[in-house]
Protein backbone atom coordinates (compact mmCIF):
# COMPACT_ATOMS: atom_id res chain seq x y z
CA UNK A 1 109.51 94.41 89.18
CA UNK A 2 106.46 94.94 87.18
CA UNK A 3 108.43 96.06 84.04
CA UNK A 4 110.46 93.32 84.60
CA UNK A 5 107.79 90.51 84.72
CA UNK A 6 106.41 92.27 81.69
CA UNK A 7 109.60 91.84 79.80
CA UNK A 8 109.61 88.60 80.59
CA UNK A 9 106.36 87.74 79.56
CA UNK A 10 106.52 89.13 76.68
CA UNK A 11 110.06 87.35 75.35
CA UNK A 12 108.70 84.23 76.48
CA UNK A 13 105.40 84.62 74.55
CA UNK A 14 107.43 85.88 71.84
CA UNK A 15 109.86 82.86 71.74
CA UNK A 16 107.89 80.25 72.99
CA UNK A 17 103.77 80.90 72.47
CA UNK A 18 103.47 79.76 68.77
CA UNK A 19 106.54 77.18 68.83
CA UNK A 20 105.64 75.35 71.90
CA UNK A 21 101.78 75.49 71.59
CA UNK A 22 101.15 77.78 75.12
CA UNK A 23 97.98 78.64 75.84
CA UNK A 24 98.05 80.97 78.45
CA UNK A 25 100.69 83.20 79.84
CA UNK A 26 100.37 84.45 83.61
CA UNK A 27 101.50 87.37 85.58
CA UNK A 28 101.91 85.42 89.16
CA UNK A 29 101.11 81.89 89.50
CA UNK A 30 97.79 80.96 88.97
CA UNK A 31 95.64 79.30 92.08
CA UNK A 32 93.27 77.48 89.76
CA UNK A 33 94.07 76.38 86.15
CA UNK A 34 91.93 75.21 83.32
CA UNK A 35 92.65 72.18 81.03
CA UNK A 36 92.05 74.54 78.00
CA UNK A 37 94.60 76.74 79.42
CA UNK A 38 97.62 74.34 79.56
CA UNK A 39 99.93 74.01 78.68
CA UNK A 40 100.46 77.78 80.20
CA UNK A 41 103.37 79.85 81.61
CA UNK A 42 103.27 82.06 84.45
CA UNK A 43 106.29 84.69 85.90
CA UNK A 44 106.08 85.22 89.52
CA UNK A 45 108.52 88.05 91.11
CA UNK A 46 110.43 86.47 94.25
CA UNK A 47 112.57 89.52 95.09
CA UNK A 48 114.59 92.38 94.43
CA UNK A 49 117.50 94.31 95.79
CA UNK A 50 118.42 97.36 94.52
CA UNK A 51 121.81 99.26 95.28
CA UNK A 52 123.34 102.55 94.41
CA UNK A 53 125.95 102.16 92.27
CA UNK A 54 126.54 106.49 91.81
CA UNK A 55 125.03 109.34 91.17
CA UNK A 56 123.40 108.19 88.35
CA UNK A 57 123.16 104.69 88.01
CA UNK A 58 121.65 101.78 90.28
CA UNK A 59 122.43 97.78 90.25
CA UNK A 60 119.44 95.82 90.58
CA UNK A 61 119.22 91.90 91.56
CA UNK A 62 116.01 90.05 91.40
CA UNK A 63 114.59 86.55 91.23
CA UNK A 64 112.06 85.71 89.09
CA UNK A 65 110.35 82.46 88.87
CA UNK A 66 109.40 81.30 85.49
CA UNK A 67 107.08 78.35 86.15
CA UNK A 68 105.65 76.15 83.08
CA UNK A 69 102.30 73.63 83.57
CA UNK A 70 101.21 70.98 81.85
CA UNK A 71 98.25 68.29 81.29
CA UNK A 72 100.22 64.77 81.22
CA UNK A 73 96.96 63.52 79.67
CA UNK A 74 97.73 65.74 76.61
CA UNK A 75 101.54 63.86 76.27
CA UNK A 76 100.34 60.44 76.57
CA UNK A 77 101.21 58.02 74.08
CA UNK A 78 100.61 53.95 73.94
CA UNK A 79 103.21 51.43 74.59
CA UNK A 80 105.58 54.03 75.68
CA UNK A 81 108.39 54.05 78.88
CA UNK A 82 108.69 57.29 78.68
CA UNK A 83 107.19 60.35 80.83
CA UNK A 84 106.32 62.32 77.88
CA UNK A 85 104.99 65.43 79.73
CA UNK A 86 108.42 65.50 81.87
CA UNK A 87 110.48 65.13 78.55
CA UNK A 88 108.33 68.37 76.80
CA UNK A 89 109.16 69.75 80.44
CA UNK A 90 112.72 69.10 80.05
CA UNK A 91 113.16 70.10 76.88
CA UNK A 92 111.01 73.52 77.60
CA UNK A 93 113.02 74.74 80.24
CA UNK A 94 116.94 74.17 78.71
CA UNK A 95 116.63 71.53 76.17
CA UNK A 96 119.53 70.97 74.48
CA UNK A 97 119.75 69.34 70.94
CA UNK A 98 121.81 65.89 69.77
CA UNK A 99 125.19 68.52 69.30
CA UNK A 100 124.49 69.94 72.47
CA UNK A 101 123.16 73.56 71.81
CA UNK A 102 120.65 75.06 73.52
CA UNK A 103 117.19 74.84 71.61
CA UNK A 104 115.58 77.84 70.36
CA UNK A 105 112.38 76.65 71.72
CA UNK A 106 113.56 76.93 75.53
CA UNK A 107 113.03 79.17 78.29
CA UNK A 108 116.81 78.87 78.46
CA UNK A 109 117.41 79.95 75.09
CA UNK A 110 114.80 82.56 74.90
CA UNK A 111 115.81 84.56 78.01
CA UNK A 112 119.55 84.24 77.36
CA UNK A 113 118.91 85.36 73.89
CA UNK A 114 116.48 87.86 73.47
CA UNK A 115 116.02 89.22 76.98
CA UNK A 116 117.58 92.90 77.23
CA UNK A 117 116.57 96.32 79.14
CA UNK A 118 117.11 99.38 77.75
CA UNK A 119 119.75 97.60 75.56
CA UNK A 120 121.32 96.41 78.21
CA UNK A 121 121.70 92.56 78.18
CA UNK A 122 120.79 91.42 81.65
CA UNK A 123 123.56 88.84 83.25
CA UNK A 124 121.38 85.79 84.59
CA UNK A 125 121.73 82.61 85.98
CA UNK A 126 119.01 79.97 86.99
CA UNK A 127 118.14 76.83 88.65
CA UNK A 128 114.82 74.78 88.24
CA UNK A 129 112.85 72.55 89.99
CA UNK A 130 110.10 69.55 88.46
CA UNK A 131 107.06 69.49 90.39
CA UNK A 132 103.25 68.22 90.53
CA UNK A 133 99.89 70.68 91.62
CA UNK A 134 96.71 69.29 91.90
CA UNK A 135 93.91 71.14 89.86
CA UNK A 136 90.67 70.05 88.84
CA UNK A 137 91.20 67.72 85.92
CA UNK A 138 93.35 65.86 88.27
CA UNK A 139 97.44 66.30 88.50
CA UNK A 140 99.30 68.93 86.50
CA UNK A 141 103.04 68.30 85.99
CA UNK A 142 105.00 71.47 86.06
CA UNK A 143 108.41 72.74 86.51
CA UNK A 144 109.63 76.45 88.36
CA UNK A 145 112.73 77.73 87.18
CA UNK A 146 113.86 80.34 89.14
CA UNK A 147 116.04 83.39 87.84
CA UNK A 148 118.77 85.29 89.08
CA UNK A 149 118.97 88.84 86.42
CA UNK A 150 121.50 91.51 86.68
CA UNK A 151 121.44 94.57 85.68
CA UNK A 152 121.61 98.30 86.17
CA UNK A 153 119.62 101.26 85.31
CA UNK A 154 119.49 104.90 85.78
CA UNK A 155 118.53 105.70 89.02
CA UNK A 156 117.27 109.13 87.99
CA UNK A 157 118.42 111.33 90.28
CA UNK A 158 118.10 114.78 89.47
C-alpha cells in the first residue's frame, strides 16, 4: 500500500498542485492543519486484499481515501448565494465542464487518466463524501473520496 499511496500522491501533485493552487500534500490524514497549508490533499490507505491469481501473478483490491481540505475564508466573496469553498470542492473532486467532460483539473480526471502501475492501467471506481473538521482557524470544509483500484501484479514467486 505504500507504493500505492505514493503513486497516488504523486499523480495528484502532478495533475492538480500547480493548477488548483495545493499547498500541501499528505501521506495519511493530517490531525492538525495549518491555514498556510490549505488548501492541502492527503491519501489515506483503508484496505487491501490481495489474491492469487497463478503462479505468477496476484489481483490486488484496495481502498484508498483521497481527502481534499479547504479554508472557506479563502473562497469568500461579497454579495454572493453561493458556497464558494463547496463549489471549488465540487469541482476538485469530478467537476465536469458546460459539455459535460470531466475537467482536467479533478481528482476524477487525474486518477482516471494518468494513474497506471507498471503500465498497467488500474480499473477504479469511487464514491465521495462532503464534510466539515474543526482546526484551529476555525472550520475547514473538506470532502473524502474514497477509491476502489484494481489491479494485478507479479506475485514473484520463484
Amino acid at each position: 500500500m505504500n507504493l500505492l499511496c505514493d503513486k497516488v500522491i504523486k499523480v495528484l501533485r502532478e495533475g492538480l498542485g500547480e493548477a488548483r493552487g495545493i499547498q500541501r500534500f499528505y501521506f495519511g490524514n493530517p490531525d492538525e492543519l495549518a491555514a498556510a497549508d490549505l488548501p492541502c490533499i492527503f491519501v489515506q490507505p483503508i484496505n487491501k486484499t490481495q489474491d492469487q491469481l497463478d503462479d505468477v501473478y496476484d489481483q490486488i483490491t484496495a481502498d484508498v481515501l483521497v481527502g481534499v481540505c479547504v479554508d472557506p475564508a479563502k473562497y469568500q466573496r461579497k454579495n454572493t448565494n453561493e458556497g464558494t469553498a463547496e463549489r471549488f470542492l465540487m469541482e476538485i473532486e469530478g467537476g465536469r465542464a458546460t459539455d459535460g467532460s470531466l475537467l482536467q483539473t479533478s481528482i476524477s480526471y487525474v486518477m482516471r487518466h494518468h494513474f497506471t502501475l507498471d503500465n498497467t492501467i488500474v480499473f477504479q471506481s469511487h464514491a465521495s463524501v462532503w464534510g466539515e473538521r474543526d482546526w484551529t482557524g476555525g472550520v475547514a470544509k473538506e470532502i473524502h473520496t474514497y477509491f476502489k483500484l484494481e489491479f494485478t501484479v507479479e506475485s514473484n514467486i520463484t
